[in-house]
PDB file of N, CA and C in Angstrom:
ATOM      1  N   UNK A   1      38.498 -13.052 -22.563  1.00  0.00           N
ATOM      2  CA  UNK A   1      38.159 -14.427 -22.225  1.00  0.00           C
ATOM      3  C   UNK A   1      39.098 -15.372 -22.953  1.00  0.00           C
ATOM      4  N   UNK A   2      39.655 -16.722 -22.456  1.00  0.00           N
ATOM      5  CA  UNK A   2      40.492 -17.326 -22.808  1.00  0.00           C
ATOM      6  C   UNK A   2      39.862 -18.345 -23.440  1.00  0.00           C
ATOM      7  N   UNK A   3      40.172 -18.616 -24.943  1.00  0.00           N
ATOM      8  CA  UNK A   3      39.317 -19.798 -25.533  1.00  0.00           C
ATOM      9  C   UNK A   3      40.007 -20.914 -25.409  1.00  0.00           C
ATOM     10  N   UNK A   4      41.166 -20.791 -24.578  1.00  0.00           N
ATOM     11  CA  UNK A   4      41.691 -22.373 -24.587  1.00  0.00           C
ATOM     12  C   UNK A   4      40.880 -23.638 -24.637  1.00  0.00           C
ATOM     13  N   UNK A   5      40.319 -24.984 -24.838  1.00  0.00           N
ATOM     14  CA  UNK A   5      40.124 -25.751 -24.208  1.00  0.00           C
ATOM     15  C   UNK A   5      40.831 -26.224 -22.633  1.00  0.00           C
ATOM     16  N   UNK A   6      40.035 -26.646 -22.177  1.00  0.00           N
ATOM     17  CA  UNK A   6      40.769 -27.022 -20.824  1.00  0.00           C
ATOM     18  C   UNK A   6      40.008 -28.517 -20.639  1.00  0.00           C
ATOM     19  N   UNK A   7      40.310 -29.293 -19.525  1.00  0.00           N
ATOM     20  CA  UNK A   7      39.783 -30.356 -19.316  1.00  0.00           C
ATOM     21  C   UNK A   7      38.888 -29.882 -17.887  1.00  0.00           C
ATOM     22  N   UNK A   8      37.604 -30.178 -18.542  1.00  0.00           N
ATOM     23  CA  UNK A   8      36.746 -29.575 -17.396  1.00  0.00           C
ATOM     24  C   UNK A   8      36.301 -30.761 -16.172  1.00  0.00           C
ATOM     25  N   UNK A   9      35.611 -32.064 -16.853  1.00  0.00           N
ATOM     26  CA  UNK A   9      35.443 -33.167 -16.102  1.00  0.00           C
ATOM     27  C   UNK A   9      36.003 -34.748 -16.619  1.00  0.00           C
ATOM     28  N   UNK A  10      36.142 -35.413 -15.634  1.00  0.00           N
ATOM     29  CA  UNK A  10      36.542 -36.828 -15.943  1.00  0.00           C
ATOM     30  C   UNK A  10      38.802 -36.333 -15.338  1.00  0.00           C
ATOM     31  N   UNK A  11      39.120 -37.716 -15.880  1.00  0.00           N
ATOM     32  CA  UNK A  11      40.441 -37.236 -15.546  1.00  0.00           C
ATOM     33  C   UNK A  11      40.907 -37.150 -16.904  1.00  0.00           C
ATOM     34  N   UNK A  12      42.297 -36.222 -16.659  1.00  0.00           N
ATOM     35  CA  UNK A  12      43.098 -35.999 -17.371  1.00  0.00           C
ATOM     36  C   UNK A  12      43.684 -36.977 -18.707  1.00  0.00           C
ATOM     37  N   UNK A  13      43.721 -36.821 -19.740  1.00  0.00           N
ATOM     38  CA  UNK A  13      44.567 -38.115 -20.409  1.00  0.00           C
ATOM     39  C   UNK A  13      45.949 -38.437 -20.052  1.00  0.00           C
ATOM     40  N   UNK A  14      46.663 -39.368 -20.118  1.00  0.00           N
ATOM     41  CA  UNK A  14      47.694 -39.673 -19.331  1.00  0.00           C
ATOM     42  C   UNK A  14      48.682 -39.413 -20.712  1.00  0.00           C
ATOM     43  N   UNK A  15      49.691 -38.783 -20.394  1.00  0.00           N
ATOM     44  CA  UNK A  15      50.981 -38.219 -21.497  1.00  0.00           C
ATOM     45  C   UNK A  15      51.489 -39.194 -22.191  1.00  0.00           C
ATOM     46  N   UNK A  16      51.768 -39.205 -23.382  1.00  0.00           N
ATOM     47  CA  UNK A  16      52.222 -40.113 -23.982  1.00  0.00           C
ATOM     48  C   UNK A  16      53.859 -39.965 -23.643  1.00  0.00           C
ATOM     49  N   UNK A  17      54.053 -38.794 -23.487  1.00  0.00           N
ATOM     50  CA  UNK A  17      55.839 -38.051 -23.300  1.00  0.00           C
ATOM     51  C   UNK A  17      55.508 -37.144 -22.340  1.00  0.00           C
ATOM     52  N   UNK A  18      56.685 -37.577 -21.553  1.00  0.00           N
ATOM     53  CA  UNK A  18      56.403 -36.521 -20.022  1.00  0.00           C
ATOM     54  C   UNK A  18      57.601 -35.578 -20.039  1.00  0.00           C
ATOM     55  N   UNK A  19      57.902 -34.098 -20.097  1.00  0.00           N
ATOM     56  CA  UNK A  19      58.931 -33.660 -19.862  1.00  0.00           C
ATOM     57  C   UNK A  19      59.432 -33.043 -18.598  1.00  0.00           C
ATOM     58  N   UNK A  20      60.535 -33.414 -17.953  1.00  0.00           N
ATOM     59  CA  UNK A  20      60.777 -33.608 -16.949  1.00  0.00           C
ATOM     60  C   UNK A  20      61.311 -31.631 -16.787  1.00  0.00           C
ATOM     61  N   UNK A  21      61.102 -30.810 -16.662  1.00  0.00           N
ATOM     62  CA  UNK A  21      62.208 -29.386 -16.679  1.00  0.00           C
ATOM     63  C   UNK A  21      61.910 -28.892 -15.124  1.00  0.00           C
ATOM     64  N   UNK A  22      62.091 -29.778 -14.070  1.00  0.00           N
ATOM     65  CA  UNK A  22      62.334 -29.070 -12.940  1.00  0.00           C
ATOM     66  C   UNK A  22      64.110 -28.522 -12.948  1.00  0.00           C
ATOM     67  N   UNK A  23      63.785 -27.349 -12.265  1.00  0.00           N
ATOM     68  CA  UNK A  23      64.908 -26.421 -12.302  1.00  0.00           C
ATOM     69  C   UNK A  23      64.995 -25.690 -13.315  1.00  0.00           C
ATOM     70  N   UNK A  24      64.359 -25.857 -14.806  1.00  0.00           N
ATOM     71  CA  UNK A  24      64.174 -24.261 -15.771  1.00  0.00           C
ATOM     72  C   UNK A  24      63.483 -23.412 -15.408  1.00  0.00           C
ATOM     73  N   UNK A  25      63.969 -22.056 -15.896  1.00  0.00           N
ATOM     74  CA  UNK A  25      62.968 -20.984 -15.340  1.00  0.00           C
ATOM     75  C   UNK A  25      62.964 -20.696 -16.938  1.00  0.00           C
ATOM     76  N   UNK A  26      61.832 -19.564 -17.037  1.00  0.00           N
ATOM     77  CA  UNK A  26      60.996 -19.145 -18.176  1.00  0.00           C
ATOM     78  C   UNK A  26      62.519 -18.612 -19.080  1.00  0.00           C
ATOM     79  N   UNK A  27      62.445 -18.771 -20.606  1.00  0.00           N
ATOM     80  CA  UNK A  27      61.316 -19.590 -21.136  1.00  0.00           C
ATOM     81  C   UNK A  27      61.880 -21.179 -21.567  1.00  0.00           C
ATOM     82  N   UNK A  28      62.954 -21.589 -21.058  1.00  0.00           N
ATOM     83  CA  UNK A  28      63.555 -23.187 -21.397  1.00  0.00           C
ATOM     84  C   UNK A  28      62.372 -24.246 -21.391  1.00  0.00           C
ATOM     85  N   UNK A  29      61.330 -23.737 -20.527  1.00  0.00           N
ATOM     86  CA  UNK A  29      60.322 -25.245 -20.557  1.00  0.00           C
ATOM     87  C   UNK A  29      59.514 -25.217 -22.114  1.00  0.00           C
ATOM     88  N   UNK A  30      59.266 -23.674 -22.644  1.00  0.00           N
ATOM     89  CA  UNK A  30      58.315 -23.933 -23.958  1.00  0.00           C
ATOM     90  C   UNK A  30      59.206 -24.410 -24.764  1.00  0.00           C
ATOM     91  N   UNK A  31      60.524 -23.555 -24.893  1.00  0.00           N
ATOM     92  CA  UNK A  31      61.791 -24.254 -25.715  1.00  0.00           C
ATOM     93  C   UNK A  31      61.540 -25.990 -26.319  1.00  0.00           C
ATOM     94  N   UNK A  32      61.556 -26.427 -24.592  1.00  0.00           N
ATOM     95  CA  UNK A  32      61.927 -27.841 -24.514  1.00  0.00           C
ATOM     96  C   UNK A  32      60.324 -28.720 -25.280  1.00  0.00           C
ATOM     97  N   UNK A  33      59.657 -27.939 -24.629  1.00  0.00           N
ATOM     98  CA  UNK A  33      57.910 -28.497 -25.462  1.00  0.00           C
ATOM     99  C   UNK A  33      58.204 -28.001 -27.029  1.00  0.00           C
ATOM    100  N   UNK A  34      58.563 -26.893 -27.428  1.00  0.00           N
ATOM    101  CA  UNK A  34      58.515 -26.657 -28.608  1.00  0.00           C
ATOM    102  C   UNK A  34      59.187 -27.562 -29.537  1.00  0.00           C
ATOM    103  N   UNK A  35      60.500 -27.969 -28.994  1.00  0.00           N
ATOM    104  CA  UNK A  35      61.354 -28.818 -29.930  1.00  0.00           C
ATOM    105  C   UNK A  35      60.999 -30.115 -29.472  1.00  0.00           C
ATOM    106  N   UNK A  36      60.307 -30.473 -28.063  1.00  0.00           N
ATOM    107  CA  UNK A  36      60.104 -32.141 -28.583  1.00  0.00           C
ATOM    108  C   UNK A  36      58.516 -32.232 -28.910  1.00  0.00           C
ATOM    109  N   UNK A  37      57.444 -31.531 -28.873  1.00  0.00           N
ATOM    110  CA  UNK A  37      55.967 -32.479 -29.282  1.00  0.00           C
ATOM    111  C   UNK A  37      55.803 -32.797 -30.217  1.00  0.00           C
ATOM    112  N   UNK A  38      56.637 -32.807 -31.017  1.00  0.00           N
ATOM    113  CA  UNK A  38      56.721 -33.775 -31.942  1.00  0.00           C
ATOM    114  C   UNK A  38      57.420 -35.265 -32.125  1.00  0.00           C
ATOM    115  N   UNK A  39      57.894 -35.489 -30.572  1.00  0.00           N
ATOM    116  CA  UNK A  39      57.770 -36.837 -30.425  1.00  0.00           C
ATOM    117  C   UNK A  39      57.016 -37.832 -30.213  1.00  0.00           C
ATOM    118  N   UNK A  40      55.570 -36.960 -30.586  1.00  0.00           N
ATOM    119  CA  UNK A  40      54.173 -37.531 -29.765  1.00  0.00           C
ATOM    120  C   UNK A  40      53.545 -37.825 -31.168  1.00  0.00           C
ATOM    121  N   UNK A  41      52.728 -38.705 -31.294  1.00  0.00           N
ATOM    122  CA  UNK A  41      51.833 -38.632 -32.904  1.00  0.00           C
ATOM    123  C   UNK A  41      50.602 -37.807 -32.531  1.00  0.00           C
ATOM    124  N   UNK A  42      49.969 -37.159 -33.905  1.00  0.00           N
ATOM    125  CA  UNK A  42      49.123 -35.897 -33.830  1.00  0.00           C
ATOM    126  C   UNK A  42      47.774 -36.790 -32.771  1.00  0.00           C
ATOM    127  N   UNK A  43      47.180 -36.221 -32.330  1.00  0.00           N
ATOM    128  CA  UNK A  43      46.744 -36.590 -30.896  1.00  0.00           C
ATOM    129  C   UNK A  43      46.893 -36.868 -29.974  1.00  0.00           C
ATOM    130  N   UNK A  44      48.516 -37.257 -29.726  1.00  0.00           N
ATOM    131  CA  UNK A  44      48.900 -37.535 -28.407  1.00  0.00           C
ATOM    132  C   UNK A  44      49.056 -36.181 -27.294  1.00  0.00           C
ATOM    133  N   UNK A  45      49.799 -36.658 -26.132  1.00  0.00           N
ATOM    134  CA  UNK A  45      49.752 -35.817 -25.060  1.00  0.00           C
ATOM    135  C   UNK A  45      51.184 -35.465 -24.823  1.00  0.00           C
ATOM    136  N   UNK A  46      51.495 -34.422 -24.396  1.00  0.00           N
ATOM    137  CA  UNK A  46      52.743 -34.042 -23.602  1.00  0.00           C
ATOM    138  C   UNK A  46      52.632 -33.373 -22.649  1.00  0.00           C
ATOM    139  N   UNK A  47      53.341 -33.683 -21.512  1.00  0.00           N
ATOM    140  CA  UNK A  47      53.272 -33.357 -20.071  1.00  0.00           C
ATOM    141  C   UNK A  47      53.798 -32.914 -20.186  1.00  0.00           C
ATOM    142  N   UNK A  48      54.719 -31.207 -19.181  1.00  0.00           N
ATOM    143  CA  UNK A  48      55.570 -30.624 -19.132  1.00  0.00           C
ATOM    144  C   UNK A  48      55.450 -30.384 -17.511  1.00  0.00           C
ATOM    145  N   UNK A  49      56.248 -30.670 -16.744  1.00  0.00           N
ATOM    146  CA  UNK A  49      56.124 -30.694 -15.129  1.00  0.00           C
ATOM    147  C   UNK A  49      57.263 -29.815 -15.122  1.00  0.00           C
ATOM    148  N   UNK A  50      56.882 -28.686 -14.538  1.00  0.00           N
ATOM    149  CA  UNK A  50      58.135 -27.333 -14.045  1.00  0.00           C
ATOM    150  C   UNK A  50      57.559 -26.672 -12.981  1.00  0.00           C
ATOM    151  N   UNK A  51      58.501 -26.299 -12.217  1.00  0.00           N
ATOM    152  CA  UNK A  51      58.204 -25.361 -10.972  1.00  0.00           C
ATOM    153  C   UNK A  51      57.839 -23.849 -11.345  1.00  0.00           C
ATOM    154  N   UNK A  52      58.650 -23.592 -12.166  1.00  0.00           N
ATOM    155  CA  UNK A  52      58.438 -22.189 -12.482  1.00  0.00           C
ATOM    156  C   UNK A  52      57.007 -21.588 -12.610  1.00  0.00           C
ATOM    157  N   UNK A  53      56.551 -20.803 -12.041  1.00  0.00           N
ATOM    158  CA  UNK A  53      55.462 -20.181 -12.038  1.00  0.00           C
ATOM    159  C   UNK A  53      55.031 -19.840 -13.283  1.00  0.00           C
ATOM    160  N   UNK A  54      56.122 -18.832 -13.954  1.00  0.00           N
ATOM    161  CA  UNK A  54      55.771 -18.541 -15.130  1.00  0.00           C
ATOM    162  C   UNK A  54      55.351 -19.555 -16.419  1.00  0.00           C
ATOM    163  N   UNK A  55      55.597 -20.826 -16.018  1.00  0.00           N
ATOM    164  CA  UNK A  55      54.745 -21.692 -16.973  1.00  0.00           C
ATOM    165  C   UNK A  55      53.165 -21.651 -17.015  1.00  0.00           C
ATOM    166  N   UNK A  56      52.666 -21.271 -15.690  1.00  0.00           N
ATOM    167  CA  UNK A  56      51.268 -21.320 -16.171  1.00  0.00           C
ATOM    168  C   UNK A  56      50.504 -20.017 -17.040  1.00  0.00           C
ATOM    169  N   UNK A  57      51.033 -19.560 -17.257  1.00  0.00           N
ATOM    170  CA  UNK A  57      50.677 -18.686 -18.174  1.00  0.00           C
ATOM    171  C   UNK A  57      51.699 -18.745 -19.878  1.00  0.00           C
ATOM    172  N   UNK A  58      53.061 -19.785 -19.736  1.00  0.00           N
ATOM    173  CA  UNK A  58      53.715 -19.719 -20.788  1.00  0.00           C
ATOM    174  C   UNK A  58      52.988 -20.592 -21.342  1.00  0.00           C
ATOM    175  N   UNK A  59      53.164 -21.822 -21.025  1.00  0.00           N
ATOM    176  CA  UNK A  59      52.116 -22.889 -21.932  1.00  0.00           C
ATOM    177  C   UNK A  59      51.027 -22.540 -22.299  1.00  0.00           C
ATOM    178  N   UNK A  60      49.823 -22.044 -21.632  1.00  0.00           N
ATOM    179  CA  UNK A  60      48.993 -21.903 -22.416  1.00  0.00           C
ATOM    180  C   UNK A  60      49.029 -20.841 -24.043  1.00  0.00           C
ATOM    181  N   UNK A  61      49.683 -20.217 -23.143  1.00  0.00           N
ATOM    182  CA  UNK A  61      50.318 -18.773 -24.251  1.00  0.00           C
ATOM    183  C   UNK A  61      51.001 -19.772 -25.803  1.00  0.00           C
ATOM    184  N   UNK A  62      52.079 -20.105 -25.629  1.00  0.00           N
ATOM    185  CA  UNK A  62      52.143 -21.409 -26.815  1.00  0.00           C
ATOM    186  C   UNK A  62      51.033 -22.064 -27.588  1.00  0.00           C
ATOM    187  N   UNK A  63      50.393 -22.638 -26.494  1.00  0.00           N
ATOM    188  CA  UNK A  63      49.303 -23.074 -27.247  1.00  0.00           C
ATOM    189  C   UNK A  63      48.876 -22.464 -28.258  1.00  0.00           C
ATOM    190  N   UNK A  64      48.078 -21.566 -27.738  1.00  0.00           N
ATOM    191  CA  UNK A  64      47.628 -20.325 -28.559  1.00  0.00           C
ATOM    192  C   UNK A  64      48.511 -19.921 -29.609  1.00  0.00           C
ATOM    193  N   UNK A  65      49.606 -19.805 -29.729  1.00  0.00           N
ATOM    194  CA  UNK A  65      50.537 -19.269 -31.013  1.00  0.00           C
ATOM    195  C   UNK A  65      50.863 -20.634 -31.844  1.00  0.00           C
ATOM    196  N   UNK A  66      51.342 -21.756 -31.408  1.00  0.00           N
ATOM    197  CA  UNK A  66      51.293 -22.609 -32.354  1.00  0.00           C
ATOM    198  C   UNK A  66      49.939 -23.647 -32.662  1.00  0.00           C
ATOM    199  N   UNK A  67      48.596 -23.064 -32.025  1.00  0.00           N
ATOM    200  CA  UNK A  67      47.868 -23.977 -32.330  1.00  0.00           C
ATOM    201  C   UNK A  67      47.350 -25.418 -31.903  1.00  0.00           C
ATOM    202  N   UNK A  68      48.187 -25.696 -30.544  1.00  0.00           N
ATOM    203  CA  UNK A  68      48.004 -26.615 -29.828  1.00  0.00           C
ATOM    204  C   UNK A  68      47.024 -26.798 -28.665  1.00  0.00           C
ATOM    205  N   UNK A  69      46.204 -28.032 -28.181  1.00  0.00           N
ATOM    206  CA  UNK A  69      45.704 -27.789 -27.611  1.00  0.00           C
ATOM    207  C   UNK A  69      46.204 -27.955 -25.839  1.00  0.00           C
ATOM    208  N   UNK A  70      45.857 -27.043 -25.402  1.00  0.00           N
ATOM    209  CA  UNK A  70      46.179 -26.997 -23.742  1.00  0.00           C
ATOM    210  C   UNK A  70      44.821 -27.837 -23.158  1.00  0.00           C
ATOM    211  N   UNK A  71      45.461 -28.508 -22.274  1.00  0.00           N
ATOM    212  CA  UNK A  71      43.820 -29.261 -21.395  1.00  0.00           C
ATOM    213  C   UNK A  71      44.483 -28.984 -20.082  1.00  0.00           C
ATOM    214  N   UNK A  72      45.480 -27.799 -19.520  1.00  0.00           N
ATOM    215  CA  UNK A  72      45.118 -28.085 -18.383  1.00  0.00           C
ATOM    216  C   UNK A  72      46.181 -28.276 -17.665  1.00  0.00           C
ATOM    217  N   UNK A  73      45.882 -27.633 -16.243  1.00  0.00           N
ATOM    218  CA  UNK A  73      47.187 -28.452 -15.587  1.00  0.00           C
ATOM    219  C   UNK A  73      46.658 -29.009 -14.113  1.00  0.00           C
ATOM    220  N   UNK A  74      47.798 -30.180 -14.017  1.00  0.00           N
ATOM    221  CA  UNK A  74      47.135 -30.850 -12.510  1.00  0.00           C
ATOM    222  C   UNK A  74      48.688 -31.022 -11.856  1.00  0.00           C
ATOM    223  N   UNK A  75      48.796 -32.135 -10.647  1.00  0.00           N
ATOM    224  CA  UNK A  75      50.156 -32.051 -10.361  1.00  0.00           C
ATOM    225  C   UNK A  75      51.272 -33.342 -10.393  1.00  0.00           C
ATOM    226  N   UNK A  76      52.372 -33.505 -10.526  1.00  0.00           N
ATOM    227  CA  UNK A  76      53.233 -34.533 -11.159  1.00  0.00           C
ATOM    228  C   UNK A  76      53.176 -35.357  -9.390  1.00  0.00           C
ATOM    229  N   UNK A  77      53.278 -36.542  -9.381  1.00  0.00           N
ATOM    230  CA  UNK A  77      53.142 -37.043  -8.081  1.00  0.00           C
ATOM    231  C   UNK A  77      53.991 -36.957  -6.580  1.00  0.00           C
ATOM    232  N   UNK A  78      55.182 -35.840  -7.121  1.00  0.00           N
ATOM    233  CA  UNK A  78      55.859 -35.238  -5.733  1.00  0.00           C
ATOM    234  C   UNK A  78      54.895 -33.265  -5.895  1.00  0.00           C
ATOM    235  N   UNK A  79      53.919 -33.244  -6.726  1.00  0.00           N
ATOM    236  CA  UNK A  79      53.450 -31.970  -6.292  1.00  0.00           C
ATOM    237  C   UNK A  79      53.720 -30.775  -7.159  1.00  0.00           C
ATOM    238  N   UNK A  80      54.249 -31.085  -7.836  1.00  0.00           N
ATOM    239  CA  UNK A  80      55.218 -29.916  -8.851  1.00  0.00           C
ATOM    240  C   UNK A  80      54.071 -29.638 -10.141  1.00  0.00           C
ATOM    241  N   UNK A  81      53.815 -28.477 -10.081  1.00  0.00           N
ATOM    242  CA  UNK A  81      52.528 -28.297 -11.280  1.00  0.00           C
ATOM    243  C   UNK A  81      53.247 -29.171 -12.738  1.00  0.00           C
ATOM    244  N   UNK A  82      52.066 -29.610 -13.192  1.00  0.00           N
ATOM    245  CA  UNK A  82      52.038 -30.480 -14.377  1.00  0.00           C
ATOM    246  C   UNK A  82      50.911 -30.095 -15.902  1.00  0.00           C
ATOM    247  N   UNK A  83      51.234 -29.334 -16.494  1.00  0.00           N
ATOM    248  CA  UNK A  83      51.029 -28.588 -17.800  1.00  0.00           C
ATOM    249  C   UNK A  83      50.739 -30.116 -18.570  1.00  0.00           C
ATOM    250  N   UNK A  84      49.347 -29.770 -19.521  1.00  0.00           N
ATOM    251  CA  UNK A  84      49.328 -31.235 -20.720  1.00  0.00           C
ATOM    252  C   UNK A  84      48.682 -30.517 -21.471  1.00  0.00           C
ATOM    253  N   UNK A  85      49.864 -31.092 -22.636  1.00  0.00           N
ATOM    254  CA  UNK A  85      49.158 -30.447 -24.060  1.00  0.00           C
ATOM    255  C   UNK A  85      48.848 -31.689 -25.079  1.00  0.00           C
ATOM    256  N   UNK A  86      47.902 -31.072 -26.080  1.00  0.00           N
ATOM    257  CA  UNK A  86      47.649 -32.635 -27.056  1.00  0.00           C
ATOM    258  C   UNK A  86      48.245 -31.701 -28.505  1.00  0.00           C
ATOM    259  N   UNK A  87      48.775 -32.403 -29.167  1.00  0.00           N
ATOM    260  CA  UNK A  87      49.462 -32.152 -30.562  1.00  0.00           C
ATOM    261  C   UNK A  87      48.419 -32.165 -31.617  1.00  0.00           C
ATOM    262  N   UNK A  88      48.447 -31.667 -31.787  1.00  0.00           N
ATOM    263  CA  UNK A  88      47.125 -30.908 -32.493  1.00  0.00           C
ATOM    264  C   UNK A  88      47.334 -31.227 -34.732  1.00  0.00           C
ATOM    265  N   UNK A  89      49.053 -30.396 -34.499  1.00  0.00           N
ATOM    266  CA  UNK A  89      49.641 -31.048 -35.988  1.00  0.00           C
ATOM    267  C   UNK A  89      50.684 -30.895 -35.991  1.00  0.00           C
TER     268      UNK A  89
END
Protein backbone atom coordinates (compact mmCIF):
# COMPACT_ATOMS: atom_id res chain seq x y z
CA UNK A 1 0.00 0.00 0.00
CA UNK A 2 1.27 3.42 -0.93
CA UNK A 3 1.39 5.93 2.01
CA UNK A 4 1.84 8.82 -0.14
CA UNK A 5 -0.49 11.63 0.67
CA UNK A 6 -2.45 12.49 -2.31
CA UNK A 7 -5.03 15.23 -2.74
CA UNK A 8 -8.23 13.48 -2.32
CA UNK A 9 -10.99 16.42 -2.38
CA UNK A 10 -11.30 20.17 -3.07
CA UNK A 11 -8.78 21.42 -5.83
CA UNK A 12 -5.36 21.14 -6.15
CA UNK A 13 -2.99 23.98 -4.66
CA UNK A 14 -1.79 26.05 -7.42
CA UNK A 15 2.37 25.75 -7.88
CA UNK A 16 4.29 28.24 -6.68
CA UNK A 17 7.11 27.01 -9.56
CA UNK A 18 5.93 25.18 -12.51
CA UNK A 19 8.49 23.01 -14.33
CA UNK A 20 8.08 22.96 -17.75
CA UNK A 21 10.14 19.20 -19.01
CA UNK A 22 8.02 18.36 -21.99
CA UNK A 23 10.26 16.33 -24.21
CA UNK A 24 12.46 14.61 -21.13
CA UNK A 25 12.22 11.11 -20.81
CA UNK A 26 13.02 9.31 -17.43
CA UNK A 27 14.96 10.26 -15.33
CA UNK A 28 15.76 14.28 -16.43
CA UNK A 29 12.29 15.37 -14.96
CA UNK A 30 13.27 14.15 -11.10
CA UNK A 31 16.83 15.54 -11.94
CA UNK A 32 15.19 18.84 -12.83
CA UNK A 33 12.63 18.66 -9.53
CA UNK A 34 15.53 17.51 -7.54
CA UNK A 35 17.83 20.46 -8.25
CA UNK A 36 15.15 23.15 -8.38
CA UNK A 37 12.44 22.60 -5.21
CA UNK A 38 14.28 24.43 -3.59
CA UNK A 39 13.26 27.38 -5.32
CA UNK A 40 10.01 27.10 -3.53
CA UNK A 41 9.91 28.08 0.42
CA UNK A 42 9.25 24.95 2.76
CA UNK A 43 5.49 24.61 2.02
CA UNK A 44 5.29 25.65 -1.24
CA UNK A 45 4.33 23.70 -4.42
CA UNK A 46 6.13 22.48 -7.51
CA UNK A 47 4.54 21.41 -10.59
CA UNK A 48 6.41 19.19 -12.87
CA UNK A 49 4.34 18.78 -16.31
CA UNK A 50 6.09 15.87 -18.54
CA UNK A 51 4.79 13.53 -21.02
CA UNK A 52 6.78 10.77 -20.11
CA UNK A 53 4.87 8.07 -18.64
CA UNK A 54 7.46 7.04 -16.50
CA UNK A 55 6.96 10.10 -14.32
CA UNK A 56 4.01 8.80 -12.75
CA UNK A 57 5.54 6.43 -10.92
CA UNK A 58 9.10 8.54 -10.78
CA UNK A 59 7.75 11.37 -8.78
CA UNK A 60 6.02 9.76 -6.46
CA UNK A 61 9.00 7.35 -5.99
CA UNK A 62 11.19 10.70 -5.07
CA UNK A 63 8.90 11.69 -2.88
CA UNK A 64 9.24 8.86 -0.90
CA UNK A 65 13.19 8.90 -0.88
CA UNK A 66 13.64 12.49 -0.21
CA UNK A 67 10.72 12.99 1.99
CA UNK A 68 8.54 15.18 0.06
CA UNK A 69 5.16 15.42 -0.16
CA UNK A 70 3.34 14.19 -3.48
CA UNK A 71 -0.47 15.45 -3.72
CA UNK A 72 -1.04 14.17 -6.91
CA UNK A 73 -1.34 14.59 -10.37
CA UNK A 74 -3.94 16.41 -12.64
CA UNK A 75 -3.38 17.95 -16.17
CA UNK A 76 -1.31 21.18 -17.42
CA UNK A 77 -3.97 23.11 -19.66
CA UNK A 78 -2.91 21.66 -23.25
CA UNK A 79 -3.43 18.04 -21.41
CA UNK A 80 0.02 16.87 -20.62
CA UNK A 81 -0.02 15.05 -17.09
CA UNK A 82 0.92 17.50 -14.31
CA UNK A 83 2.81 15.96 -11.09
CA UNK A 84 2.62 18.54 -7.67
CA UNK A 85 4.77 18.25 -5.00
CA UNK A 86 4.90 20.45 -1.66
CA UNK A 87 8.53 20.95 -0.11
CA UNK A 88 8.34 19.49 2.82
CA UNK A 89 12.31 20.75 3.93
Amino acid sequence: MDSSPLVTSGEPPEPDLELDCRGMLCPQPVIELGRRHTEVPVGGVVAVVVEDVAARTDVPAWCRMRGQEYLGEDSAPDGVPRYRVRRVS
